[in-house]
Protein backbone atom coordinates (compact mmCIF):
# COMPACT_ATOMS: atom_id res chain seq x y z
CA UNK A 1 -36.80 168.76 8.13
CA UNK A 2 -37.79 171.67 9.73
CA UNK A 3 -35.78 174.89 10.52
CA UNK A 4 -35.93 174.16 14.48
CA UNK A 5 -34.86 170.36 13.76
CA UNK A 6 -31.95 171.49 11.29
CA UNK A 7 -31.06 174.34 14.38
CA UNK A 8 -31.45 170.95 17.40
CA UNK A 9 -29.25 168.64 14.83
CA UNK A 10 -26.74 171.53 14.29
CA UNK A 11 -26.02 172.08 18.01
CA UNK A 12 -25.91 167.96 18.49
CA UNK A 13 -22.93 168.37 15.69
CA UNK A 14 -20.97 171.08 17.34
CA UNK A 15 -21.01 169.33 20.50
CA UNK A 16 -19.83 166.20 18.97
CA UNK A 17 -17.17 168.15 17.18
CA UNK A 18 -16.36 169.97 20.73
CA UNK A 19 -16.01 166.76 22.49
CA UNK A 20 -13.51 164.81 19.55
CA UNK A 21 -11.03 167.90 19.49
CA UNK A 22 -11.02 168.46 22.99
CA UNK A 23 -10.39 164.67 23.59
CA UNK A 24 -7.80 164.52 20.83
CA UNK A 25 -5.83 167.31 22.03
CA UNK A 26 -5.85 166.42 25.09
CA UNK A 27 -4.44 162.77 24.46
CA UNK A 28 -1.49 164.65 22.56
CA UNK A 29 -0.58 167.01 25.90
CA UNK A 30 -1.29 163.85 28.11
CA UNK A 31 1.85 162.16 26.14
CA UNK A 32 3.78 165.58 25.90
CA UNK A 33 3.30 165.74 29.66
CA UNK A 34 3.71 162.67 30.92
CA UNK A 35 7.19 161.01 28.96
CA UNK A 36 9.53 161.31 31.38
CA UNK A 37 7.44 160.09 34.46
CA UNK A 38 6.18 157.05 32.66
CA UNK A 39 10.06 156.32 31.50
CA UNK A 40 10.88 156.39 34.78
CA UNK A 41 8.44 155.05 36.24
CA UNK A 42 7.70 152.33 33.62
CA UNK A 43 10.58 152.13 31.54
CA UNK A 44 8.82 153.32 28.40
CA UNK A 45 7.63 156.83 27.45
CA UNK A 46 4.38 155.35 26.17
CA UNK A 47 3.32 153.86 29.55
CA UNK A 48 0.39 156.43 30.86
CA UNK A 49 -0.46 157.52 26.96
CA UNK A 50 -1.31 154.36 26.77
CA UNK A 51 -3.79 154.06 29.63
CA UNK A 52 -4.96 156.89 28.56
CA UNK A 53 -5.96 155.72 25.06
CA UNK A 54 -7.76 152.83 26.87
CA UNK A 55 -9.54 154.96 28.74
CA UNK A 56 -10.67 156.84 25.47
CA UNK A 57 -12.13 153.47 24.21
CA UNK A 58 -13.74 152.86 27.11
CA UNK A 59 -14.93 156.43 27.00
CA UNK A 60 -16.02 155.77 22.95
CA UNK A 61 -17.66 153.00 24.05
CA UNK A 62 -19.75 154.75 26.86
CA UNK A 63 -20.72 157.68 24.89
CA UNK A 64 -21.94 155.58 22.37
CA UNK A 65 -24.39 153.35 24.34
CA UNK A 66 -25.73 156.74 26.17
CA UNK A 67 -25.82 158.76 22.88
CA UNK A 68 -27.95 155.14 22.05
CA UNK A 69 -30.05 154.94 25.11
CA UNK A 70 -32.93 157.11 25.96
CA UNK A 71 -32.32 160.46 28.13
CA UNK A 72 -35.54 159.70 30.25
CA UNK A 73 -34.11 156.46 31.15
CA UNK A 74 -31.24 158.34 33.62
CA UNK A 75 -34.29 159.93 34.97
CA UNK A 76 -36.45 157.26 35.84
CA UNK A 77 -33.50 155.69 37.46
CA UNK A 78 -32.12 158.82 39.55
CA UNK A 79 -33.04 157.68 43.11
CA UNK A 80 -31.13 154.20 42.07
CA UNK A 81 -27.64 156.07 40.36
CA UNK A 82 -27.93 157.68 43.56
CA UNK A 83 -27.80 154.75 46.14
CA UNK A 84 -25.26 153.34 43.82
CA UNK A 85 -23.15 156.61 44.07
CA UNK A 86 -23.08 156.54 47.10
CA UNK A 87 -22.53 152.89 48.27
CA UNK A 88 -19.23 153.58 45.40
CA UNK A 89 -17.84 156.36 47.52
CA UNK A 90 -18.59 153.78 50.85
CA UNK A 91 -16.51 150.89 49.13
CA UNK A 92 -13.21 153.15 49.38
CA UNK A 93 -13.13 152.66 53.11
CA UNK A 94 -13.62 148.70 52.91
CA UNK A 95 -9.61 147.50 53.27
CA UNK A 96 -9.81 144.65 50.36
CA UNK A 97 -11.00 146.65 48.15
CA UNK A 98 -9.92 150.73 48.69
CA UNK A 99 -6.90 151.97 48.14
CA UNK A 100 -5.13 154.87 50.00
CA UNK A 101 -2.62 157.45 48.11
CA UNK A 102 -0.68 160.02 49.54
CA UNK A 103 -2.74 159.90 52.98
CA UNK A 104 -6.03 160.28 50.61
CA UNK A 105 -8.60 157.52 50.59
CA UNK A 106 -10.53 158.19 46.95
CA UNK A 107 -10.04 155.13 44.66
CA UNK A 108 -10.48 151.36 44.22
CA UNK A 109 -8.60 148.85 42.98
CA UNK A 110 -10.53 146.49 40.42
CA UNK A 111 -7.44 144.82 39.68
CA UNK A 112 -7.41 145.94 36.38
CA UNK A 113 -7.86 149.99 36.39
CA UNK A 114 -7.93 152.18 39.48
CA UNK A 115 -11.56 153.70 39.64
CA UNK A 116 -12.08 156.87 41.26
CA UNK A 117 -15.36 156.78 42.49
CA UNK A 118 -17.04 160.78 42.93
CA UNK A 119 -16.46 160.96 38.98
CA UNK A 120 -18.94 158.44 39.03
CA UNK A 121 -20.85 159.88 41.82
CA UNK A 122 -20.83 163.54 39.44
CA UNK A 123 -23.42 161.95 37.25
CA UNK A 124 -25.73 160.23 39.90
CA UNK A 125 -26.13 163.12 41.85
CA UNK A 126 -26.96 164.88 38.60
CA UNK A 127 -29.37 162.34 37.81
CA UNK A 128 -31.06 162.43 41.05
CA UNK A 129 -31.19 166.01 41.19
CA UNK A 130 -32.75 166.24 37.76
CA UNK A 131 -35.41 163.23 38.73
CA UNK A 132 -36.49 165.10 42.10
CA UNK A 133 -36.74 168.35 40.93
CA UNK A 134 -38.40 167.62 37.38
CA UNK A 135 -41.12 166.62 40.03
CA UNK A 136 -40.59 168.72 43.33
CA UNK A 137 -39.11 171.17 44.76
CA UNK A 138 -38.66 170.79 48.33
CA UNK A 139 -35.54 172.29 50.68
CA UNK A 140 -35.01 169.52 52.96
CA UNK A 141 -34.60 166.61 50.64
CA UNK A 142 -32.19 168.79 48.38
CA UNK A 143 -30.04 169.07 51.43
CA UNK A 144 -30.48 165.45 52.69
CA UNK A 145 -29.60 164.47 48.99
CA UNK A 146 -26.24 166.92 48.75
CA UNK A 147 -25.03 166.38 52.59
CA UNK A 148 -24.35 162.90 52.17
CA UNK A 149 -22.16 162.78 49.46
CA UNK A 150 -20.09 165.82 50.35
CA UNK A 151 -19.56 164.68 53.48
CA UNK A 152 -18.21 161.43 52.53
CA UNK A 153 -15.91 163.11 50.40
CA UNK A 154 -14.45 165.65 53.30
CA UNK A 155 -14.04 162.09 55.30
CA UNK A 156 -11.61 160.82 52.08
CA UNK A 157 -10.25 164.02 51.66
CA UNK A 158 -11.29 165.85 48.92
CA UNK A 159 -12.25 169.36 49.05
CA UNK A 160 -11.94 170.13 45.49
CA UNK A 161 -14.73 167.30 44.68
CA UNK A 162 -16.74 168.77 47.57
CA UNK A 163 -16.63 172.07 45.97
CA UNK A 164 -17.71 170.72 42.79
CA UNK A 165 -20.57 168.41 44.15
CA UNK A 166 -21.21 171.16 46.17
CA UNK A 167 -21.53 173.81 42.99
CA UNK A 168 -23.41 171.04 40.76
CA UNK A 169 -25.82 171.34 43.70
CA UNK A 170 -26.51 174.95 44.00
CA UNK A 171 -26.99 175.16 40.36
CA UNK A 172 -29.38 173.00 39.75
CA UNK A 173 -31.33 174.33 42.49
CA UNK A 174 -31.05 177.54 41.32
CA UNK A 175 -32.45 176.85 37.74
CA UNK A 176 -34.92 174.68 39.10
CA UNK A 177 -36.34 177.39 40.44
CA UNK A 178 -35.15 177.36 44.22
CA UNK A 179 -35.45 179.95 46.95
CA UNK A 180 -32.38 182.15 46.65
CA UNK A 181 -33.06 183.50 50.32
CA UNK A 182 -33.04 179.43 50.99
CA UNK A 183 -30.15 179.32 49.00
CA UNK A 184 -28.30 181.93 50.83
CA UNK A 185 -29.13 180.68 54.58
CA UNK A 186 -27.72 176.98 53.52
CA UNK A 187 -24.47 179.00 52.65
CA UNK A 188 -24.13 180.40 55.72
CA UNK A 189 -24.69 177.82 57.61
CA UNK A 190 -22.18 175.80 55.52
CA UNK A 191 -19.37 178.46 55.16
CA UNK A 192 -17.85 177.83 58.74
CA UNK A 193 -18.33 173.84 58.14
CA UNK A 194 -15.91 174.76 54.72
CA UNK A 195 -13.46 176.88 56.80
CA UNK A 196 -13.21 174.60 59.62
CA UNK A 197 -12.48 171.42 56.83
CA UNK A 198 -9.72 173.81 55.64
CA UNK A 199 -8.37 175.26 59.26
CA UNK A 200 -8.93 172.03 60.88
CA UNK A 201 -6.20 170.18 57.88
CA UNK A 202 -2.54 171.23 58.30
CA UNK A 203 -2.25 170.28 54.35
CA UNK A 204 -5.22 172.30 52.89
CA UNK A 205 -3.85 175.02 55.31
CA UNK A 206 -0.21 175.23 53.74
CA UNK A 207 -2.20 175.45 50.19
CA UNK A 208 -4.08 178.13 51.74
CA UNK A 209 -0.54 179.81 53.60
CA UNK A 210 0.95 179.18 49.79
CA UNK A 211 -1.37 180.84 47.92
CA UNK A 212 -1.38 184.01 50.04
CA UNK A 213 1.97 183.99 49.83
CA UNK A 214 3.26 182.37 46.61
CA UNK A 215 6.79 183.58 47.38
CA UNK A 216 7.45 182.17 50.55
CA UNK A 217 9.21 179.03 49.92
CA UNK A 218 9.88 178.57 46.44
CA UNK A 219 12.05 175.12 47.44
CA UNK A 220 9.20 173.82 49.79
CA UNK A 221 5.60 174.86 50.18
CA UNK A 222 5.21 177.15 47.35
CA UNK A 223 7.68 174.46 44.69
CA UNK A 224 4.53 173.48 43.07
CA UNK A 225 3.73 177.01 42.51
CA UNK A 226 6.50 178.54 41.66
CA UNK A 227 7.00 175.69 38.70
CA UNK A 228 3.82 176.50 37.48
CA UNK A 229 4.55 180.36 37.03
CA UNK A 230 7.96 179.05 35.26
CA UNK A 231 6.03 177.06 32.92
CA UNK A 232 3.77 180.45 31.65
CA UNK A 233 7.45 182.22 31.58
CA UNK A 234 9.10 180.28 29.34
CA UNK A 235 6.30 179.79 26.86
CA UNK A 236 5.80 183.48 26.50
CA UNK A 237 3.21 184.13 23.36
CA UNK A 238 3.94 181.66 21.02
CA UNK A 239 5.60 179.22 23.77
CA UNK A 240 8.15 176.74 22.97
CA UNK A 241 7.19 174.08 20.59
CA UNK A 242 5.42 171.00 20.86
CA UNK A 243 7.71 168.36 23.13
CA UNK A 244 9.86 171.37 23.82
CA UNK A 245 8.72 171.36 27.47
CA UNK A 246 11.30 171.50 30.40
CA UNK A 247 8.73 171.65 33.56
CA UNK A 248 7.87 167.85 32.62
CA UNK A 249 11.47 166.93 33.10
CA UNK A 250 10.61 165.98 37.07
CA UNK A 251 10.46 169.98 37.89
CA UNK A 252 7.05 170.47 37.55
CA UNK A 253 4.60 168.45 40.02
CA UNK A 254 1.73 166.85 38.75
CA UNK A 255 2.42 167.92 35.23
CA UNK A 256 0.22 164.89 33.20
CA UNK A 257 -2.68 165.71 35.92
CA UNK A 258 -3.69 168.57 37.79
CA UNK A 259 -0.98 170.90 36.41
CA UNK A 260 -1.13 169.98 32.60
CA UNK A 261 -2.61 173.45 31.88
CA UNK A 262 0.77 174.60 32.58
CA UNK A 263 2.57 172.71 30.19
CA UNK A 264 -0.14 173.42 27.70
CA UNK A 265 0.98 177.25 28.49
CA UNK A 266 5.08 176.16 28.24
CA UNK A 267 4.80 174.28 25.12
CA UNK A 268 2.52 176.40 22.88
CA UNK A 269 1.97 179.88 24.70
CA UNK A 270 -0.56 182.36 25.34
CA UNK A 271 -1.61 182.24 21.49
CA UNK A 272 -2.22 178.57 22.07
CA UNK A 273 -3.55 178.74 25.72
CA UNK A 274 -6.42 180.91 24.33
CA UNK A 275 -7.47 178.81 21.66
CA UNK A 276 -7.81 176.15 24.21
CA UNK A 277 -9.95 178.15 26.47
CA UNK A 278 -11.91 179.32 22.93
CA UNK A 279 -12.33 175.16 22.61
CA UNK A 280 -14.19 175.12 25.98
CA UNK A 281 -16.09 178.02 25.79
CA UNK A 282 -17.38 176.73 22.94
CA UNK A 283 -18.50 173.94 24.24
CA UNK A 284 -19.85 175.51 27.34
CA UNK A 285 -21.90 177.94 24.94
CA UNK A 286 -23.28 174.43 22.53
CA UNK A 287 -24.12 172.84 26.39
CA UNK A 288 -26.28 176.10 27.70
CA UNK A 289 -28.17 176.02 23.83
CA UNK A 290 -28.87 172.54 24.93
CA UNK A 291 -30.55 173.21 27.75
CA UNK A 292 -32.63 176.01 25.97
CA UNK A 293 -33.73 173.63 23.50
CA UNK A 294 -35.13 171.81 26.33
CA UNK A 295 -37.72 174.04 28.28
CA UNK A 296 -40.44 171.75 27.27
CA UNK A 297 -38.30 168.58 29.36
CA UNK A 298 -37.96 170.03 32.30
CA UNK A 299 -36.04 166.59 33.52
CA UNK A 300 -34.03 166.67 30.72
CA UNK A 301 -33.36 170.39 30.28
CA UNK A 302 -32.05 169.82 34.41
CA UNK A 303 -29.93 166.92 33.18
CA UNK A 304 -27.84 169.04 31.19
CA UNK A 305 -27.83 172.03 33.04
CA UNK A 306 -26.08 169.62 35.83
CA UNK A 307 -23.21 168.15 33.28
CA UNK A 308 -22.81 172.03 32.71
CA UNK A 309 -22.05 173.19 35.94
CA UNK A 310 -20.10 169.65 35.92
CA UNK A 311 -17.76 170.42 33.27
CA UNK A 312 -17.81 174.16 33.63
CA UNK A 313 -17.10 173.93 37.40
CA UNK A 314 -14.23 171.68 37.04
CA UNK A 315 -12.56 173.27 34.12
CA UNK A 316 -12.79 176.68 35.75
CA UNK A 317 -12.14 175.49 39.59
CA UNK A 318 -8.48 173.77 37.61
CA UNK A 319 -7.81 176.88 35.82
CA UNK A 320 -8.16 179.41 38.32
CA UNK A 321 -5.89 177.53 40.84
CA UNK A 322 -3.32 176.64 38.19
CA UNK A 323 -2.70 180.58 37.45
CA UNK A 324 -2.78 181.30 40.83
CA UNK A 325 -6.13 182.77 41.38
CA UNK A 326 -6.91 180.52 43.88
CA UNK A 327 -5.53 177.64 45.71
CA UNK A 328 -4.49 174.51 44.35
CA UNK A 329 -6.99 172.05 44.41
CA UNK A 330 -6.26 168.83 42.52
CA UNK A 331 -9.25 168.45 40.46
CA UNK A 332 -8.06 167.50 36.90
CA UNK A 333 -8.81 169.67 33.88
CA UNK A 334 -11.44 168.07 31.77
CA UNK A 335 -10.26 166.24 28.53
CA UNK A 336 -6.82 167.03 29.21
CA UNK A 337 -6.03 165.77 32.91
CA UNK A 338 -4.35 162.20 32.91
CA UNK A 339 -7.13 160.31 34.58
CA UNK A 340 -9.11 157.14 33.08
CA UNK A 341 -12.31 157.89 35.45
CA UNK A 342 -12.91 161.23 34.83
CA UNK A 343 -12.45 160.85 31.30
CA UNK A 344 -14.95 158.22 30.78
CA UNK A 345 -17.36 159.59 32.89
CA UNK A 346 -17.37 162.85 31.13
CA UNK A 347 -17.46 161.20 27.58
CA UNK A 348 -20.45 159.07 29.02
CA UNK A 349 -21.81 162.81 30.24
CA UNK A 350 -21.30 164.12 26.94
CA UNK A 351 -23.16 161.20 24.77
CA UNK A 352 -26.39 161.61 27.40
CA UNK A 353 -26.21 165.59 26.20
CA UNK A 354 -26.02 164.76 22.59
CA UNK A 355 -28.99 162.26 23.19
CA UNK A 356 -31.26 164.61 24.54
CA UNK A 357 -30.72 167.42 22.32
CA UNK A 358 -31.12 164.83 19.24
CA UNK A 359 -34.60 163.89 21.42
CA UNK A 360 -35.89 168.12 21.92
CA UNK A 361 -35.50 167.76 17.96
């Protein structure tokens, strides 16, 4: 074997290894999080763990045929995952079949899980990106290809998916080799769209009001927030012990989901909060060696540089807003967020990585 084969088979390994603890820490803070709301909801504290194992089978399952299955074959079929993607995101609006939460139209019912469609739609639009600009590199379709999607997605709503589609986008342009002057006009000209999805919605507003002003109403708007910044007090350095949590007692919202960083930060600290974020950057760093063990597959090499910004984005975009640098934005935290879509989807996302390095070797 030679030295660059041992070095490709090497980084294949610490991805795999990055992917099992993540996902295996992340099951045990799903169940920390998420006993009392699946006892009262369900009756049992085992309720939601339990979907969420499922959805880690599922996810096995998934990574396994595309860690199986060639990475060329995503490729070839990136204008089809495309079309599908988006005919997914158009089935939420069909009555039989989507359902509507909390005055948000984003998932359908199959009867037997609730899908969440744009977690699907994260990969086609990767795929498709990667097929067209593997072979061109051309403004106008890019744009035609990105509008679409986000703006079904501001129709749902769901800003923080549009801001992720929206990233996925950019960088893949940008590393394709896109005009950054290009790059910079289509920002401007889609900054006031952005502001006027967020001035023209009286909820993304109050998140917006909130965030400026975290204080304001600790018992109304700014509960969610002010929970949060309880959960980081009370776990001070070492934090409070595994299933010690108070925040998941019904105080903190969200706490299995969007907010589980925060219990992460309650139950085990800052000690144990930065060996999390050591987890993903270490997976982040195994992803971008990836893509430089691809240069000679340009498709491929734009494959993974898509699941990057992918995972990256979404980890960072949950993070940020759940210590207050920015507003909340209800995108789930990667591995850890209770969610069977996302979770499959990004085990499926992880196989396909694995694949192609294993392919470069």
């Amino acid at each position: 074997m030679t030295q660059a084969r041992t070095h490709h088979m090497k980084v294949a390994r610490w991805l795999f290894l990055n992917v099992i603890l993540l996902t295996l820490v992340g099951l045990i803070f799903v169940f920390e999080s998420s006993i009392n709301e699946s006892y009262r909801t369900f009756g049992t504290p085992y309720a939601l763990v339990n979907q969420q194992l499922l959805g880690i089978v599922i996810g096995i399952g998934a990574f396994i045929v595309a860690s199986m299955t060639s990475s060329t074959l995503w490729l070839r079929l990136g204008p089809a995952l495309y079309v599908f993607g988006v005919l997914l995101l158009l089935l939420i609006y069909f009555p039989l079949i989507g359902l509507e939460l909390n005055g948000a139209r984003r998932w359908l019912n199959l009867g037997f899980m609730i899908l969440q469609p744009v977690e699907i739609m994260k990969f086609c639009l990767i795929a498709s990106f990667a097929y067209w600009f593997s072979k061109k590199q051309r403004m106008r379709p890019f744009l035609v290809l990105t509008t679409l999607p986000l703006a079904l997605l501001l129709l749902q709503p769901d800003l923080g998916s549009t801001l992720i589609l929206g990233g996925i986008a950019v960088g893949v342009f940008f590393v394709a080799g896109g005009s950054i002057k290009k790059l910079l006009l289509t920002g401007l000209i889609c900054l006031p769209l952005l502001l006027l999805a967020v001035f023209t919605s009286p909820y993304r507003l109050e998140r917006v009001k909130t965030f400026l002003n975290p204080t304001s109403d600790p018992l109304g708007t700014s509960f969610h927030v002010t929970q949060i910044e309880l959960a980081f007090g009370r776990g001070g350095l070492l934090g409070r012990g595994i299933g010690n949590s108070q925040q998941k007692l019904s105080y903190l919202p969200e706490s299995s989901t969007d907010s589980i960083f925060a219990i992460v930060g309650e139950e085990i600290g800052f000690a144990g909060t930065f060996a999390v974020l050591l987890l993903y950057l270490c997976l982040f760093f195994h992803l971008y060696l990836a893509t430089k063990q691809l240069e000679s597959k340009p498709g491929q090499q734009l494959l993974v540089y898509g699941i990057l910004f992918w995972i990256a984005g979404q980890t960072f975009l949950n993070l940020l807003a759940t210590v207050g640098l920015i507003p909340l934005t209800g995108e789930p935290l990667p591995f850890f967020s209770y969610g069977r879509s996302s979770l499959i989807m990004i085990l499926f996302a992880s196989g396909v990585v694995i694949r192609a390095t294993r392919e470069s070797a």
